[in-house]
C-alpha atoms as a PDB file:
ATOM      1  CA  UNK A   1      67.355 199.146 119.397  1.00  0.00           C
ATOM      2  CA  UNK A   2      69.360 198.880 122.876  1.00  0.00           C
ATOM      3  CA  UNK A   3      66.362 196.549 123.695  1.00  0.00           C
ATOM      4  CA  UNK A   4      66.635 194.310 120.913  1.00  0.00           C
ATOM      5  CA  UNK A   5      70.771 193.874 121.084  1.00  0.00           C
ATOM      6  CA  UNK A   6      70.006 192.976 124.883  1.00  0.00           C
ATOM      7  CA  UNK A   7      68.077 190.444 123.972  1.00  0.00           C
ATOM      8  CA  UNK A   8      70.233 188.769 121.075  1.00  0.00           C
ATOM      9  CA  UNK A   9      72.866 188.709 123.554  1.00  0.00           C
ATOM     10  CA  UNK A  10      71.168 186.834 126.172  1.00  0.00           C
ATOM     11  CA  UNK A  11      69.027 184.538 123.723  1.00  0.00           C
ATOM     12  CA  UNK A  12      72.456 183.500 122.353  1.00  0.00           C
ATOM     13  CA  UNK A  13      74.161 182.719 125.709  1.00  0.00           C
ATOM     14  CA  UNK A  14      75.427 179.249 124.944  1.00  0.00           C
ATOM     15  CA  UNK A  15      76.943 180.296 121.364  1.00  0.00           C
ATOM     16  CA  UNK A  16      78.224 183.713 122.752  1.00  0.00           C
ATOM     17  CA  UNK A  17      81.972 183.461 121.384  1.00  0.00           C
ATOM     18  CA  UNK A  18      82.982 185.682 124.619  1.00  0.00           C
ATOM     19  CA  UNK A  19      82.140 182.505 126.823  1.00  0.00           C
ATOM     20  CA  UNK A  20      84.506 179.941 125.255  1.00  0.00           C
ATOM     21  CA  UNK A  21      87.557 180.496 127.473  1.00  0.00           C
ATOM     22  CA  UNK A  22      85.275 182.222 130.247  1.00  0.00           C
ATOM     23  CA  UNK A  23      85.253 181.485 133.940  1.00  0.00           C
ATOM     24  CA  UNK A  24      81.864 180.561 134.705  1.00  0.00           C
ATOM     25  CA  UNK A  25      81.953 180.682 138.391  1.00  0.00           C
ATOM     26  CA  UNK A  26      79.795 178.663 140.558  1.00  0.00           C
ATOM     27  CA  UNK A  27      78.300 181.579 142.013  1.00  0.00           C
ATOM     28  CA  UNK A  28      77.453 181.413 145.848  1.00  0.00           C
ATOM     29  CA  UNK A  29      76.318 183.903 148.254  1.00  0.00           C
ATOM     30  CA  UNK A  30      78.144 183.506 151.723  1.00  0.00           C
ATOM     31  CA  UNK A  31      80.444 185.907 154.226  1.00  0.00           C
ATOM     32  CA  UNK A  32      82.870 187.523 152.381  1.00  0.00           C
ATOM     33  CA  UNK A  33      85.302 190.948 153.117  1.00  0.00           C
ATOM     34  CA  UNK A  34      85.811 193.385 150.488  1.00  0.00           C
ATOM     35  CA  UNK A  35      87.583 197.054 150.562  1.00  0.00           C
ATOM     36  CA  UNK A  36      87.914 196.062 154.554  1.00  0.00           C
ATOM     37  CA  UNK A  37      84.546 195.522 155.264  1.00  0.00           C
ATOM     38  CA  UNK A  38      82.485 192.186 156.293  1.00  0.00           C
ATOM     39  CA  UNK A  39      79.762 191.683 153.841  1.00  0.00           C
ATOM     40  CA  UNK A  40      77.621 189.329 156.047  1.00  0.00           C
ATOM     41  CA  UNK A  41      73.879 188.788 157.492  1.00  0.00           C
ATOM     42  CA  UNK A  42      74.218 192.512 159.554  1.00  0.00           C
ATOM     43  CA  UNK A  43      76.262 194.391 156.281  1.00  0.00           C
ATOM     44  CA  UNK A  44      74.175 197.091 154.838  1.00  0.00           C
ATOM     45  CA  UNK A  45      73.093 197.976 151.443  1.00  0.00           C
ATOM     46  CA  UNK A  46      75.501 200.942 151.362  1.00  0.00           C
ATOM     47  CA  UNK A  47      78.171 198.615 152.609  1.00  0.00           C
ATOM     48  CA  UNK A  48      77.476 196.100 149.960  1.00  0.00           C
ATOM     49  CA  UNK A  49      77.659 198.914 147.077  1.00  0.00           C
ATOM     50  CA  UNK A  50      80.842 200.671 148.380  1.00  0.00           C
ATOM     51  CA  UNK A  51      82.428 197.645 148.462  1.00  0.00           C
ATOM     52  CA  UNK A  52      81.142 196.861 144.755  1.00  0.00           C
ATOM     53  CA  UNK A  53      82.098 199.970 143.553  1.00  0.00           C
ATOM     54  CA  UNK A  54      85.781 199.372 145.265  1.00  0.00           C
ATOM     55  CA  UNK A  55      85.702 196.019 143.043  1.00  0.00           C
ATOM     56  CA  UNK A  56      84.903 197.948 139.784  1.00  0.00           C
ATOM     57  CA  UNK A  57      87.577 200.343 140.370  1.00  0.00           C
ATOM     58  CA  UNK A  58      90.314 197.944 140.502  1.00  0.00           C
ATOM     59  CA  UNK A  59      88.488 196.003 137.566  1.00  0.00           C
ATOM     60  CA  UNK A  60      88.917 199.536 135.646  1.00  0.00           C
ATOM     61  CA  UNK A  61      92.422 200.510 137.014  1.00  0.00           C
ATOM     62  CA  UNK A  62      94.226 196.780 136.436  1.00  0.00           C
ATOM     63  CA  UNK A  63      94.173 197.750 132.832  1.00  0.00           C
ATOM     64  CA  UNK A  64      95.321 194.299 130.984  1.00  0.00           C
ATOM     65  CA  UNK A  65      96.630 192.860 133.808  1.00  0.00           C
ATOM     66  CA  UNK A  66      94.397 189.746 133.136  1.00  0.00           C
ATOM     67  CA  UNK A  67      94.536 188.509 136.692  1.00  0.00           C
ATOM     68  CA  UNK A  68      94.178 191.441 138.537  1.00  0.00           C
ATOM     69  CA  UNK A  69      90.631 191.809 136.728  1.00  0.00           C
ATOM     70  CA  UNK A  70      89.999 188.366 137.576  1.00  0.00           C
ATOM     71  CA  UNK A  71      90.426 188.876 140.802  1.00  0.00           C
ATOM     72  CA  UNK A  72      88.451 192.313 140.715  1.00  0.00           C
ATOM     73  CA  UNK A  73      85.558 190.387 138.851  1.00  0.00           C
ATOM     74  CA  UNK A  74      85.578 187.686 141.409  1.00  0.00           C
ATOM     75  CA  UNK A  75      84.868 190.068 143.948  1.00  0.00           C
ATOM     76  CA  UNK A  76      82.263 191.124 141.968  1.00  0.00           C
ATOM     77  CA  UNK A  77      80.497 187.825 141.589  1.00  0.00           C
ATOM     78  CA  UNK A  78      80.902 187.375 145.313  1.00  0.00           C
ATOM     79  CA  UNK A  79      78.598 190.366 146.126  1.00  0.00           C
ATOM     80  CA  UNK A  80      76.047 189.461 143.192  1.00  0.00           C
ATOM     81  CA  UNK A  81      72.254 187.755 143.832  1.00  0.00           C
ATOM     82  CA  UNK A  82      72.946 185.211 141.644  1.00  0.00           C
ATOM     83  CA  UNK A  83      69.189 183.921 141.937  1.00  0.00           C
ATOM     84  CA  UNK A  84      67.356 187.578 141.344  1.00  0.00           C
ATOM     85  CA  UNK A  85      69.500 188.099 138.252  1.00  0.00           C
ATOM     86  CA  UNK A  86      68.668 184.310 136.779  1.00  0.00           C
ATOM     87  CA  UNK A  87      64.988 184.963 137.443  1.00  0.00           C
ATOM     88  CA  UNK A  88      65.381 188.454 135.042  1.00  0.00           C
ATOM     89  CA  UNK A  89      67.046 186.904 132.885  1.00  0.00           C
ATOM     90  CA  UNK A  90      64.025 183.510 132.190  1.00  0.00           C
ATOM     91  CA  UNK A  91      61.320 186.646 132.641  1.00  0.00           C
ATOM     92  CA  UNK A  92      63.107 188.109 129.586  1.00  0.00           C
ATOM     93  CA  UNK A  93      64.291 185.146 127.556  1.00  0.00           C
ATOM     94  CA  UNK A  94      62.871 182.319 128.555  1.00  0.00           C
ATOM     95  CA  UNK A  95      63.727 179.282 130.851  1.00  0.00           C
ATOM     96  CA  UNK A  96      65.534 177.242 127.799  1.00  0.00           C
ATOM     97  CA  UNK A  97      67.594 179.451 127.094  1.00  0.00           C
ATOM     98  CA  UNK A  98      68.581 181.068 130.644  1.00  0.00           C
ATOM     99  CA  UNK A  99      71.536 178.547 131.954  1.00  0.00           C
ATOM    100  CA  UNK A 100      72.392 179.731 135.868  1.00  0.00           C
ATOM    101  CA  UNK A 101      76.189 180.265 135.431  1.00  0.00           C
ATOM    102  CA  UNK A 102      76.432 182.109 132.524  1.00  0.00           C
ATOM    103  CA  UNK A 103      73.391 184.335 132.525  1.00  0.00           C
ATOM    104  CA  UNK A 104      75.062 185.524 136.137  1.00  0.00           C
ATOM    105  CA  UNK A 105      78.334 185.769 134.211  1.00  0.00           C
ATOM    106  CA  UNK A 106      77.497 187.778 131.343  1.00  0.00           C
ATOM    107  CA  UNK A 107      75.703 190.244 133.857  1.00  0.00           C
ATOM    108  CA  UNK A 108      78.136 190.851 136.317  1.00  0.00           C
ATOM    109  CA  UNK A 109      81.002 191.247 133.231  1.00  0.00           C
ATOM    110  CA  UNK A 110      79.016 194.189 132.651  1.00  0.00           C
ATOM    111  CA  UNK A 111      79.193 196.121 135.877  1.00  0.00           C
ATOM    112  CA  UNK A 112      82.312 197.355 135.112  1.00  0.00           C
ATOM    113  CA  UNK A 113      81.752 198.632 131.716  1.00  0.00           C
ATOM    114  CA  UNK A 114      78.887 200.289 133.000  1.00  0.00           C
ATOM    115  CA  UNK A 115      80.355 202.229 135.567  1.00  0.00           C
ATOM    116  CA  UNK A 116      84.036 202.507 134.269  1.00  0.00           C
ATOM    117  CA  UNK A 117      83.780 206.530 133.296  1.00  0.00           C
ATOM    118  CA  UNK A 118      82.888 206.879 136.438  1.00  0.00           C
ATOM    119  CA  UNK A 119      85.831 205.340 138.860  1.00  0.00           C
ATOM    120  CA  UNK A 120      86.973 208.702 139.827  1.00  0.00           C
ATOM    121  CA  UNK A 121      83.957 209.591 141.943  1.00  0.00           C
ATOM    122  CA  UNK A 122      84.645 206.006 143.969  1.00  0.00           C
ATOM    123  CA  UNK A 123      87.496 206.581 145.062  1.00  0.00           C
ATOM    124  CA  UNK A 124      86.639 207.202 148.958  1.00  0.00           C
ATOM    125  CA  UNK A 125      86.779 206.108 152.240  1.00  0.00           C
ATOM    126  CA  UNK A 126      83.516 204.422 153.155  1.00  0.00           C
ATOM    127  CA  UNK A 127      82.536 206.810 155.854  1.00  0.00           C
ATOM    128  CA  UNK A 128      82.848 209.396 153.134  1.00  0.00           C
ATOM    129  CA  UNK A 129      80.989 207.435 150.740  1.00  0.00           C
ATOM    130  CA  UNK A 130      78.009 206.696 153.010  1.00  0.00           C
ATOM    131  CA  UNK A 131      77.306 210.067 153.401  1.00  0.00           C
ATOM    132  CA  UNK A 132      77.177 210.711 149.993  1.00  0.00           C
ATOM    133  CA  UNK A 133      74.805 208.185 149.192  1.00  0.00           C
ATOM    134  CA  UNK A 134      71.192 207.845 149.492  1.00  0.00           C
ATOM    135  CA  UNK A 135      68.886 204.678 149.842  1.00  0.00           C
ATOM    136  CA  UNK A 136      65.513 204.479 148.632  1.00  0.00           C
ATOM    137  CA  UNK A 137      63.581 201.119 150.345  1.00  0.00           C
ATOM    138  CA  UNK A 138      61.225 199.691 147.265  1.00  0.00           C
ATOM    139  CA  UNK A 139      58.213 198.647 149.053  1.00  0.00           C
ATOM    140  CA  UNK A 140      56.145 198.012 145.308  1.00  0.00           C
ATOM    141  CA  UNK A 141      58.734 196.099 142.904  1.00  0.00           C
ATOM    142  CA  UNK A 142      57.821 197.255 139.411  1.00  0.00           C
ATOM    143  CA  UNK A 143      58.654 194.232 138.005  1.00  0.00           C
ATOM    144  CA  UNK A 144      58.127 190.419 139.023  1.00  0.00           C
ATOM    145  CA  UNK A 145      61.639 189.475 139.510  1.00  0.00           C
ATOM    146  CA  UNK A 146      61.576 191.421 142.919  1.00  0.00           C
ATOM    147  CA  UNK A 147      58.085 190.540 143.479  1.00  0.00           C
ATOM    148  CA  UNK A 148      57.631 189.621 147.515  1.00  0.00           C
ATOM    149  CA  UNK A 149      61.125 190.711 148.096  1.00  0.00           C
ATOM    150  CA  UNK A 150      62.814 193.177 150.279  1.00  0.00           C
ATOM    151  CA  UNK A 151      64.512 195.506 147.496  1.00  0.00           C
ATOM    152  CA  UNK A 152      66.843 199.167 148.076  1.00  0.00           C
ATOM    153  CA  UNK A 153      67.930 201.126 145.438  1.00  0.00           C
ATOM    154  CA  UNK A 154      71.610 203.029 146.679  1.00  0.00           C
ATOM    155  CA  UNK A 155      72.039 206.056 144.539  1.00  0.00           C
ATOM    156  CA  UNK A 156      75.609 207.829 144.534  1.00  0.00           C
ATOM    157  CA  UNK A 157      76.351 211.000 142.579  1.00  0.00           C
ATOM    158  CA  UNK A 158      79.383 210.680 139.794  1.00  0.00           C
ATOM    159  CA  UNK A 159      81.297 212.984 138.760  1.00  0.00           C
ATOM    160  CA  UNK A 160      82.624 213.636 134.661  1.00  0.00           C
ATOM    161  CA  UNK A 161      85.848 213.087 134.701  1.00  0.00           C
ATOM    162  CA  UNK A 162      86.562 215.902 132.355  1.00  0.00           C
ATOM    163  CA  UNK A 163      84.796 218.011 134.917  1.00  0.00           C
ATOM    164  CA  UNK A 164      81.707 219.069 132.805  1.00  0.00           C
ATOM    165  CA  UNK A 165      78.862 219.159 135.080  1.00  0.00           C
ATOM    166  CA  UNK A 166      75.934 218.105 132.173  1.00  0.00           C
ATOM    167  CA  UNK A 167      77.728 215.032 132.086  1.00  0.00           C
ATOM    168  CA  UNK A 168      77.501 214.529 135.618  1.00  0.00           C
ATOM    169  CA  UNK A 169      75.456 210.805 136.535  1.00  0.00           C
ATOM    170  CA  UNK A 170      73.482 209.320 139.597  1.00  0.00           C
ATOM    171  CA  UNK A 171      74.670 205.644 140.069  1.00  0.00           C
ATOM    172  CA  UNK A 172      71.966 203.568 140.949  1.00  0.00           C
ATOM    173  CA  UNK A 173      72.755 199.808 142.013  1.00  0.00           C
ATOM    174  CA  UNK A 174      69.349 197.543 143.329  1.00  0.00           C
ATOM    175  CA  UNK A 175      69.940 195.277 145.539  1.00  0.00           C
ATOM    176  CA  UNK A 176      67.743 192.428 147.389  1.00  0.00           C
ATOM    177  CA  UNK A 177      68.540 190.160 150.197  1.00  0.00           C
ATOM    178  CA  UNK A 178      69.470 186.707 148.892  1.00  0.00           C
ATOM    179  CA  UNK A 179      70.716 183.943 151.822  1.00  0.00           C
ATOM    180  CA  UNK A 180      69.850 187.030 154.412  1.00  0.00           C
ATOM    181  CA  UNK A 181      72.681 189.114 153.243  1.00  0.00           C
ATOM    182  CA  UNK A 182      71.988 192.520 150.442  1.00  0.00           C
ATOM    183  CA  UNK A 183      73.365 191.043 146.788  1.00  0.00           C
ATOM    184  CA  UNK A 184      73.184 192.957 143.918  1.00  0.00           C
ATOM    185  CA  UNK A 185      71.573 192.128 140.862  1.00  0.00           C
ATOM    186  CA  UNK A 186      71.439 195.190 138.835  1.00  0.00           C
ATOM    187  CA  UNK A 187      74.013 198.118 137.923  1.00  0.00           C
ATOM    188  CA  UNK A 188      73.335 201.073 136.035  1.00  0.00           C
ATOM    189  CA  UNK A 189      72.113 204.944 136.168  1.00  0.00           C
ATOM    190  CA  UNK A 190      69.031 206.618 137.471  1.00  0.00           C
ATOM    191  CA  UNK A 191      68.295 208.070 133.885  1.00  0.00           C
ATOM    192  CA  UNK A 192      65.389 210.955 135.382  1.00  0.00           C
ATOM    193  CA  UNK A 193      67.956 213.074 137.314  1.00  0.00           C
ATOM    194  CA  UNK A 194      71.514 214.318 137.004  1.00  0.00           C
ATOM    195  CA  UNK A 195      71.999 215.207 141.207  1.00  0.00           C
ATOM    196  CA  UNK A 196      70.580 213.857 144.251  1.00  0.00           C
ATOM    197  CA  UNK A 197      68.068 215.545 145.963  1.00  0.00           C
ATOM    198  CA  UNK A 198      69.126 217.186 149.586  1.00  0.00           C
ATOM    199  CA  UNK A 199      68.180 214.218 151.840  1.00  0.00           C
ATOM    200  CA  UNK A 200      65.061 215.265 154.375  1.00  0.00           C
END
């Protein structure tokens, strides 16, 4: 069912009604700082998330202060692999009906939503952050959009904000390296465990 919603949505990308007044962004991968850190050629995948996360946070936290989100959201797009998440979106739709700008937009808008419960547990210095996270190196992409591609996986524990510990989440953002820097192209949770393992 989620499946088959995910798909309507993306086959319908040019008639979606949520892209009429949109910012499409011309999305570009270069230098850029975030949450005080430079996200260039020598930033690392954990840097790259915690600064993501930082983004989503103020995303969640502006509320309906329109620009304040936009800005959030635009430091969003600027830490995206614009390319990795176009080539998921053709293996799953289709070429025709794929268009660059606002297959990247639609994915990115949903970062936040994804993660919004979860703001709470991001709200860290990155030093504190790091060591909370862990970072598994993909050498075998399961799938073809990461095929011959450097890939990590950063997994963070979150927290329920209402404090009960079956609701508890590992955050798991993949990243690749697009124009030599780690992008992100995908957001979500890893679904098979509720806590990290201890780290070897």
């Amino acid at each position: 069912m989620a499946i088959g919603a995910t798909l309507t949505m993306l086959a319908a990308c040019k008639q979606d009604a949520r892209l009429a007044d949109a910012d499409l962004r011309e999305p570009v991968v270069a230098d850029v700082t975030i949450a005080g850190l430079t996200l260039d050629e020598d930033a690392t995948p954990q840097m790259v998330t915690y600064a993501l996360l930082q983004a989503i946070r103020e995303d969640i936290e502006a509320g309906k202060d329109i620009e304040a989100r936009e800005r959030a959201l635009d430091k969003q797009f600027a830490l995206a692999a614009p390319s990795t998440i176009h080539r998921h979106h053709i293996g799953i739709i289709g070429s025709q009906h794929a268009d660059f700008q606002e297959c990247v937009y639609l994915t990115v808008n949903t970062w936040a939503p994804t993660l919004g419960h979860y703001v709470g547990s991001f709200d860290f210095a990155f030093e504190k952050a790091k060591e909370r996270m862990q970072v598994k190196r993909v050498s075998s992409p399961r799938t073809k959009v990461t095929a011959g591609m450097d890939e990590v996986h950063v997994l963070l524990e979150a927290e329920d904000p209402g404090g009960d510990p079956n609701a508890s989440v590992v955050v798991k953002v993949r990243l690749v390296r697009e124009e030599e820097r780690w992008r992100v192209w995908w957001v979500g949770f890893e679904r098979s465990i509720r806590r990290l393992p201890d780290s070897d």
